[in-house]
N, C-alpha and C. Protein backbone atom coordinates (compact mmCIF):
# COMPACT_ATOMS: atom_id res chain seq x y z
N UNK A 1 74.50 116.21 99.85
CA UNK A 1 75.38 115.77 98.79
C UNK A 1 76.13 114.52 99.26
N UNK A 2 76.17 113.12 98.67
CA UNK A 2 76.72 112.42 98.98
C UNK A 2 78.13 111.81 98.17
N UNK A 3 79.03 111.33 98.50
CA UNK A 3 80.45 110.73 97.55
C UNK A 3 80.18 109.88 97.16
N UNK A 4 81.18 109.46 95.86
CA UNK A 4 81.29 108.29 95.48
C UNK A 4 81.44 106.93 97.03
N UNK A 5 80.87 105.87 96.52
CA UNK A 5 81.34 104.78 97.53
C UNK A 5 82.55 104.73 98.08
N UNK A 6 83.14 104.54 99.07
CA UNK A 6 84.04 103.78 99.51
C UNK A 6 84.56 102.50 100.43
N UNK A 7 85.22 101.57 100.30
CA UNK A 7 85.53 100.33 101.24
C UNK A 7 86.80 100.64 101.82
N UNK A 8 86.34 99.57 103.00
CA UNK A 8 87.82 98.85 103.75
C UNK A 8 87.54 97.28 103.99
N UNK A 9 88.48 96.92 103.82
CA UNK A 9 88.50 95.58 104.48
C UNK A 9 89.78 95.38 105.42
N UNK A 10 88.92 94.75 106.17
CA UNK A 10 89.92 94.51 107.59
C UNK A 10 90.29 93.08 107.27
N UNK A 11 91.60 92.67 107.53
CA UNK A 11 91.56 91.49 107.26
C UNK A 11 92.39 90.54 108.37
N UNK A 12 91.50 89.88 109.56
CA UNK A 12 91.79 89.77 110.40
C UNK A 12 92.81 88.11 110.44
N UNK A 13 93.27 87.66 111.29
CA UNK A 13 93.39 86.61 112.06
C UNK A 13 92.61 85.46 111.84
N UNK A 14 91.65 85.82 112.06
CA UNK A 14 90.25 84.64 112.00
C UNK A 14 89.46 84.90 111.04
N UNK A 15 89.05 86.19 110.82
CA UNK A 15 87.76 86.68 110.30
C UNK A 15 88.28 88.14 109.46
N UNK A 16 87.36 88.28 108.19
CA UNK A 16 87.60 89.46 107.24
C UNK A 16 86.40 89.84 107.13
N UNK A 17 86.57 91.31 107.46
CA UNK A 17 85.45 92.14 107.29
C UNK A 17 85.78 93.02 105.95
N UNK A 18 84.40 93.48 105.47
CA UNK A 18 84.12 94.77 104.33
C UNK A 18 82.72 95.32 104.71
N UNK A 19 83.39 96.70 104.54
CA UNK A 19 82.45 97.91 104.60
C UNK A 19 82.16 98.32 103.32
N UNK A 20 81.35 98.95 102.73
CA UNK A 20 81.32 99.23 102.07
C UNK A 20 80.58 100.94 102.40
N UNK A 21 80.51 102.12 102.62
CA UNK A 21 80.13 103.39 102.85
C UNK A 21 80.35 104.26 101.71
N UNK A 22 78.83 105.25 102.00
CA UNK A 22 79.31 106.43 101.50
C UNK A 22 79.55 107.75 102.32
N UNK A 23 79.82 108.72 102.28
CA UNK A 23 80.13 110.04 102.87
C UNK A 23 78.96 110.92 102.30
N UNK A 24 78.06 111.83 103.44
CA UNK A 24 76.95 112.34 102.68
C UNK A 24 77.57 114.03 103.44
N UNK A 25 77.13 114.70 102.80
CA UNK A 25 77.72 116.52 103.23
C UNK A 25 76.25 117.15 103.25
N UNK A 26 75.79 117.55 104.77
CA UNK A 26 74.81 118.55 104.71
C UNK A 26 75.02 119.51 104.88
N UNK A 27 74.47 120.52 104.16
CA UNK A 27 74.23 121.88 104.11
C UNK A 27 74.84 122.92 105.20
N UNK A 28 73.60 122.01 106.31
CA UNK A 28 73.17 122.46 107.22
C UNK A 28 74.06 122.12 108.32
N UNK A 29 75.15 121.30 108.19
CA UNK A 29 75.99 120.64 109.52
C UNK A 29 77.19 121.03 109.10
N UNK A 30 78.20 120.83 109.79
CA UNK A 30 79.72 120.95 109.52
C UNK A 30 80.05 119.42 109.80
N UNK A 31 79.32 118.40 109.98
CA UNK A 31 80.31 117.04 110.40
C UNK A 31 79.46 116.19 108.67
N UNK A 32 80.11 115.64 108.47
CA UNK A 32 79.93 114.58 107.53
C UNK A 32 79.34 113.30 108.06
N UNK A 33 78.12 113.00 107.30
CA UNK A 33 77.54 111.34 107.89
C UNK A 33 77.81 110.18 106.92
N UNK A 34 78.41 109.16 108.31
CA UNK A 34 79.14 108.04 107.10
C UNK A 34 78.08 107.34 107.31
N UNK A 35 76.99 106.63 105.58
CA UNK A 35 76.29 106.02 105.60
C UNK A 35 76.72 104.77 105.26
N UNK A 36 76.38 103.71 105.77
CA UNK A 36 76.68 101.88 105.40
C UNK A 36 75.80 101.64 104.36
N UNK A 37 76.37 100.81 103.35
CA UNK A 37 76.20 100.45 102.00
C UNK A 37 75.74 99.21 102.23
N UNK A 38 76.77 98.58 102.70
CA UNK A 38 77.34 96.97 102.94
C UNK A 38 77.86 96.97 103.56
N UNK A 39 77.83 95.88 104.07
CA UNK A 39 79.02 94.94 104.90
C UNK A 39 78.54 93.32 105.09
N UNK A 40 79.84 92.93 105.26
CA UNK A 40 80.12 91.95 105.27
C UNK A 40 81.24 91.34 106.16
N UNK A 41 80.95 89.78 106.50
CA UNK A 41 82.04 89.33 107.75
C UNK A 41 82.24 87.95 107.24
N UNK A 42 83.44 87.44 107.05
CA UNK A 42 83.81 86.02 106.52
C UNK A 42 84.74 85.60 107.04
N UNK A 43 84.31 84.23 107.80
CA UNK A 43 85.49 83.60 108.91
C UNK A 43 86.54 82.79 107.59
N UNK A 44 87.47 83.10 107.87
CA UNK A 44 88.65 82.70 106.42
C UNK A 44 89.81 81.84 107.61
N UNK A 45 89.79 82.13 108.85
CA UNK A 45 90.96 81.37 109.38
C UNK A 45 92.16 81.13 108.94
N UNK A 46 92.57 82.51 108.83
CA UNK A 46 94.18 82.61 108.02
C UNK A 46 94.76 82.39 109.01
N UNK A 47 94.74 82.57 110.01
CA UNK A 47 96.03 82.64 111.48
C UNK A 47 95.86 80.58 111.94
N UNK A 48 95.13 79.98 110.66
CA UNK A 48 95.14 78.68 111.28
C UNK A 48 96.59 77.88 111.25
N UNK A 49 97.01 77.14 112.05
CA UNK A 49 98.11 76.82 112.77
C UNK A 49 99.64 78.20 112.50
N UNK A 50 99.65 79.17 112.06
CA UNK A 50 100.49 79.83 111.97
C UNK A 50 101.47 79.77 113.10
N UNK A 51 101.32 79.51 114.35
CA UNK A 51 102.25 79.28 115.05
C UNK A 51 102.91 78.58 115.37
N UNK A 52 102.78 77.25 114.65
CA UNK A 52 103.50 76.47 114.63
C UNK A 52 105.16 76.70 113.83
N UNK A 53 104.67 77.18 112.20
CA UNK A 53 106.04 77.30 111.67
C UNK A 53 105.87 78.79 110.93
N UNK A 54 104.99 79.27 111.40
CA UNK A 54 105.02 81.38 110.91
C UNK A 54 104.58 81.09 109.22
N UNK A 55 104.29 80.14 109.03
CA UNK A 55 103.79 80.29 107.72
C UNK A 55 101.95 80.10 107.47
N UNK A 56 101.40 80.60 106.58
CA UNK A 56 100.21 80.74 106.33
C UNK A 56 99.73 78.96 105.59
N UNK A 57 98.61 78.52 105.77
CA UNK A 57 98.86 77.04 105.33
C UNK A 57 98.71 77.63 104.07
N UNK A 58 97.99 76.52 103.05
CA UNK A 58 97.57 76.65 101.80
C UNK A 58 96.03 76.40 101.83
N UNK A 59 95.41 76.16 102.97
CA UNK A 59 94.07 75.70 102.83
C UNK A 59 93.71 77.56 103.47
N UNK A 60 94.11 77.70 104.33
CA UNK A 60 94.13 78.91 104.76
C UNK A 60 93.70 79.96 103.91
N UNK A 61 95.11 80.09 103.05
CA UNK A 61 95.56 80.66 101.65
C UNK A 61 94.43 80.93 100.56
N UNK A 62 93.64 79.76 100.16
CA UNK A 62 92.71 79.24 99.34
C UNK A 62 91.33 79.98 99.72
N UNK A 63 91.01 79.53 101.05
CA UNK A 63 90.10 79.97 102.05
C UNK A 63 89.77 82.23 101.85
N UNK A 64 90.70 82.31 102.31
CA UNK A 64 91.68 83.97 102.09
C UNK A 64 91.03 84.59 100.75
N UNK A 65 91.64 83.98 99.60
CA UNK A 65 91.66 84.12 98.35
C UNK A 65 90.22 84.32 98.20
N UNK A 66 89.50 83.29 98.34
CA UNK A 66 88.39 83.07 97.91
C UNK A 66 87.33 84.23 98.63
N UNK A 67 87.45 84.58 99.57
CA UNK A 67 86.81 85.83 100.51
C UNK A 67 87.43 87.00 99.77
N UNK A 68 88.74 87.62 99.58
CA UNK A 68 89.20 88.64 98.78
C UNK A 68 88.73 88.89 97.54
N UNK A 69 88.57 87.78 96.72
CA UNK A 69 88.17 87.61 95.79
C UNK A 69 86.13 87.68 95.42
N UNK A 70 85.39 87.10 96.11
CA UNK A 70 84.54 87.96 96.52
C UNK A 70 84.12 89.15 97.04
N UNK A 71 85.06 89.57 97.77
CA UNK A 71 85.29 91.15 98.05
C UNK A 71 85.31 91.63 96.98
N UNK A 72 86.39 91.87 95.97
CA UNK A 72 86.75 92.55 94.99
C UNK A 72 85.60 92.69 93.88
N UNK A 73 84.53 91.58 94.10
CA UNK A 73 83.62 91.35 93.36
C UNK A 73 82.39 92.59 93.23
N UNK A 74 81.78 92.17 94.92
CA UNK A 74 80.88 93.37 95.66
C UNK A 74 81.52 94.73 95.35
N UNK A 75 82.82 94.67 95.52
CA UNK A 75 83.43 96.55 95.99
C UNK A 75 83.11 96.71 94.29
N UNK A 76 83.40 96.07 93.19
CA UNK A 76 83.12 96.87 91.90
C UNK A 76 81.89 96.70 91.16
N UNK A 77 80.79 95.56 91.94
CA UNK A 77 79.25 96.02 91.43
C UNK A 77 78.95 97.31 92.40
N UNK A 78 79.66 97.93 93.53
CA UNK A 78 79.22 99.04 93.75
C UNK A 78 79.89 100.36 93.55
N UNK A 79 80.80 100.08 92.56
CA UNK A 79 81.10 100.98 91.70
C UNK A 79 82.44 102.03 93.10
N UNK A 80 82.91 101.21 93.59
CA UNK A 80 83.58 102.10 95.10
C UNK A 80 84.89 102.83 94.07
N UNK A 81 84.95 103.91 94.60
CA UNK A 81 86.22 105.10 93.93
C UNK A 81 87.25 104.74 95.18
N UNK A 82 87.36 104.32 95.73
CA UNK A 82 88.82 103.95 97.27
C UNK A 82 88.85 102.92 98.21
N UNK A 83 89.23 102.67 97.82
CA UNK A 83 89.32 100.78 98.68
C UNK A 83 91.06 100.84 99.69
N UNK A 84 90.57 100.37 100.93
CA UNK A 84 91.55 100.45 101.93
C UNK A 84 91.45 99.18 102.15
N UNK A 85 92.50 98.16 102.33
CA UNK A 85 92.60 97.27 102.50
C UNK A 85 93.55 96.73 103.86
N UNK A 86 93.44 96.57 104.84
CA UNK A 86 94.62 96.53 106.23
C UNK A 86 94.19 95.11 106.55
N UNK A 87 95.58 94.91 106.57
CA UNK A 87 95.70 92.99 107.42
C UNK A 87 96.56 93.46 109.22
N UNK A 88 96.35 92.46 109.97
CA UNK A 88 96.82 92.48 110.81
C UNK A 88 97.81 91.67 111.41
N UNK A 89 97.46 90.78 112.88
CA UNK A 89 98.54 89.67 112.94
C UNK A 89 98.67 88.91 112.25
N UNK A 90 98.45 88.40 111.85
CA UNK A 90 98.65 86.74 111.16
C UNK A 90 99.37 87.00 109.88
N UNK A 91 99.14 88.23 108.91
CA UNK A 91 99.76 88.33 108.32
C UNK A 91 101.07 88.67 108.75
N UNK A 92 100.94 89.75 109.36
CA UNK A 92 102.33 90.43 109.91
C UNK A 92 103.05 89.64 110.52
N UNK A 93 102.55 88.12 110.69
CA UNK A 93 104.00 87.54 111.72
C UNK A 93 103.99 86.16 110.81
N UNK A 94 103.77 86.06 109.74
CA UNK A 94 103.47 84.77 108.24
C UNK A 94 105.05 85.36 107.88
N UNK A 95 106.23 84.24 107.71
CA UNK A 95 107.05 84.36 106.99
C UNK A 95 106.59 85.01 105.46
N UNK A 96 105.44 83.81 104.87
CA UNK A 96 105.00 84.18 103.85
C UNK A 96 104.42 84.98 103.76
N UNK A 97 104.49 85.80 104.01
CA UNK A 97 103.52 87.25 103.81
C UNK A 97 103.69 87.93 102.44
N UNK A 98 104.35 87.74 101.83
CA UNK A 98 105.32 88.47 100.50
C UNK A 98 104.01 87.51 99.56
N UNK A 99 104.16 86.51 99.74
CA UNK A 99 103.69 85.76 98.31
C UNK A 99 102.06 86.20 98.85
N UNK A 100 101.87 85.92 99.79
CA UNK A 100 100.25 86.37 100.05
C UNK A 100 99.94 87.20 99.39
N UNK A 101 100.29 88.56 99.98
CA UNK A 101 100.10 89.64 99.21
C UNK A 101 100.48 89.90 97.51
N UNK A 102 101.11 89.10 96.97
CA UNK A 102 101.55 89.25 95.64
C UNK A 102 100.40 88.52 94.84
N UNK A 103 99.95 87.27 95.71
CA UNK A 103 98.62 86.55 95.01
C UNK A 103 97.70 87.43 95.18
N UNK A 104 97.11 87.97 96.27
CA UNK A 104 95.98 88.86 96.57
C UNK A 104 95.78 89.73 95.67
N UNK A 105 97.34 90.54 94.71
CA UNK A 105 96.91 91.40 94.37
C UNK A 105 96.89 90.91 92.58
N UNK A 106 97.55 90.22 92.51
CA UNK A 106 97.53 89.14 90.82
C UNK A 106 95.73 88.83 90.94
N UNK A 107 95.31 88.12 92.17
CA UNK A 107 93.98 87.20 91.66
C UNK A 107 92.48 89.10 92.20
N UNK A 108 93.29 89.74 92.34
CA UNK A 108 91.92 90.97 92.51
C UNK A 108 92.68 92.16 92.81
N UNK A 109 93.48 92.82 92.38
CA UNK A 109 93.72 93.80 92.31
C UNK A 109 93.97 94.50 93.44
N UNK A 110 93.55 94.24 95.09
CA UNK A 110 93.89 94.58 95.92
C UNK A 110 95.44 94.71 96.53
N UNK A 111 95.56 96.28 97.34
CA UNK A 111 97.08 96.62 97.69
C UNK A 111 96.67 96.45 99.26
N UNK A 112 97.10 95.40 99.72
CA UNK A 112 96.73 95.23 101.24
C UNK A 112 98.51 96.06 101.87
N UNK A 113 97.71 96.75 102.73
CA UNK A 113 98.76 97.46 104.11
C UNK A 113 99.00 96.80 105.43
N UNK A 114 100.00 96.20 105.63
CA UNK A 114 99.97 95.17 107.28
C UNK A 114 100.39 96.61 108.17
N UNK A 115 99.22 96.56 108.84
CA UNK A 115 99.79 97.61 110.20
C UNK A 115 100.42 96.95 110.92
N UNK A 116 101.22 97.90 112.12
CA UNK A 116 101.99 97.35 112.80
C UNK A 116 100.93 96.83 114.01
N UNK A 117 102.00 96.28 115.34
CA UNK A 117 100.94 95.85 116.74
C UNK A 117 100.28 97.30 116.96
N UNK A 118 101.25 98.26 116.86
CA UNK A 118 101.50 99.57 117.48
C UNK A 118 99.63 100.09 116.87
N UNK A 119 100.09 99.91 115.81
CA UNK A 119 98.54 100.90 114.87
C UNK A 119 97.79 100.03 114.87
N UNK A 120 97.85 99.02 114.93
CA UNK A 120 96.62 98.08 115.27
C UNK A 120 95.57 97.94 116.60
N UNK A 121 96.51 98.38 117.75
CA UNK A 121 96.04 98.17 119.12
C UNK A 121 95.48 100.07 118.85
């Protein structure tokens, strides 16, 4: 018996990943097998110059968008019932982090979660 789809996207520093899996239940086992659907890896270079002034550029931004936004695309031609979405540094240390996430979720519906260093490492 297998589940509806589900994703994550990791959304790194440099690079954003999506999974796309399903969960299959045998009979015959007690552990659950996570099967890969999709995936996908897109260098977006959000953490580009962020250390200079903790803000995310706008080419960055654009860059970002445009990968999320393809994401959001794939995750609903495959029909996914739970989408996890986690950012890491670059967001978490972006003054702008507020408006990021407020565009992300205006231009595709995504609720991105910034883990901490702590849950990240």
């Amino acid at each position: 018996m297998k589940s509806a789809p589900l994703a994550a996207i990791d959304i790194g520093t440099n690079t954003f990943r999506l999974l796309i899996a399903e969960i299959r239940h045998d009979p015959q086992s007690s552990i659950p097998e996570i099967v890969e659907i999709y995936s996908d890896r897109t260098i977006t270079r959000l953490g580009e110059g962020i250390s200079k002034n903790s803000l995310i550029s706008n080419t960055a931004m654009e860059r970002s968008m445009a990968a999320l936004k393809r994401y959001a695309d794939i995750i609903a031609d495959h029909n996914v019932s739970l989408t996890s979405a986690i950012a890491t540094s670059a967001l978490r240390d972006a003054e702008n982090q507020d408006a990021f996430l407020k565009q992300a979720f205006k231009e595709t519906g995504l609720n991105i979660e910034i883990v901490s260093g702590e849950e990240e490492a």
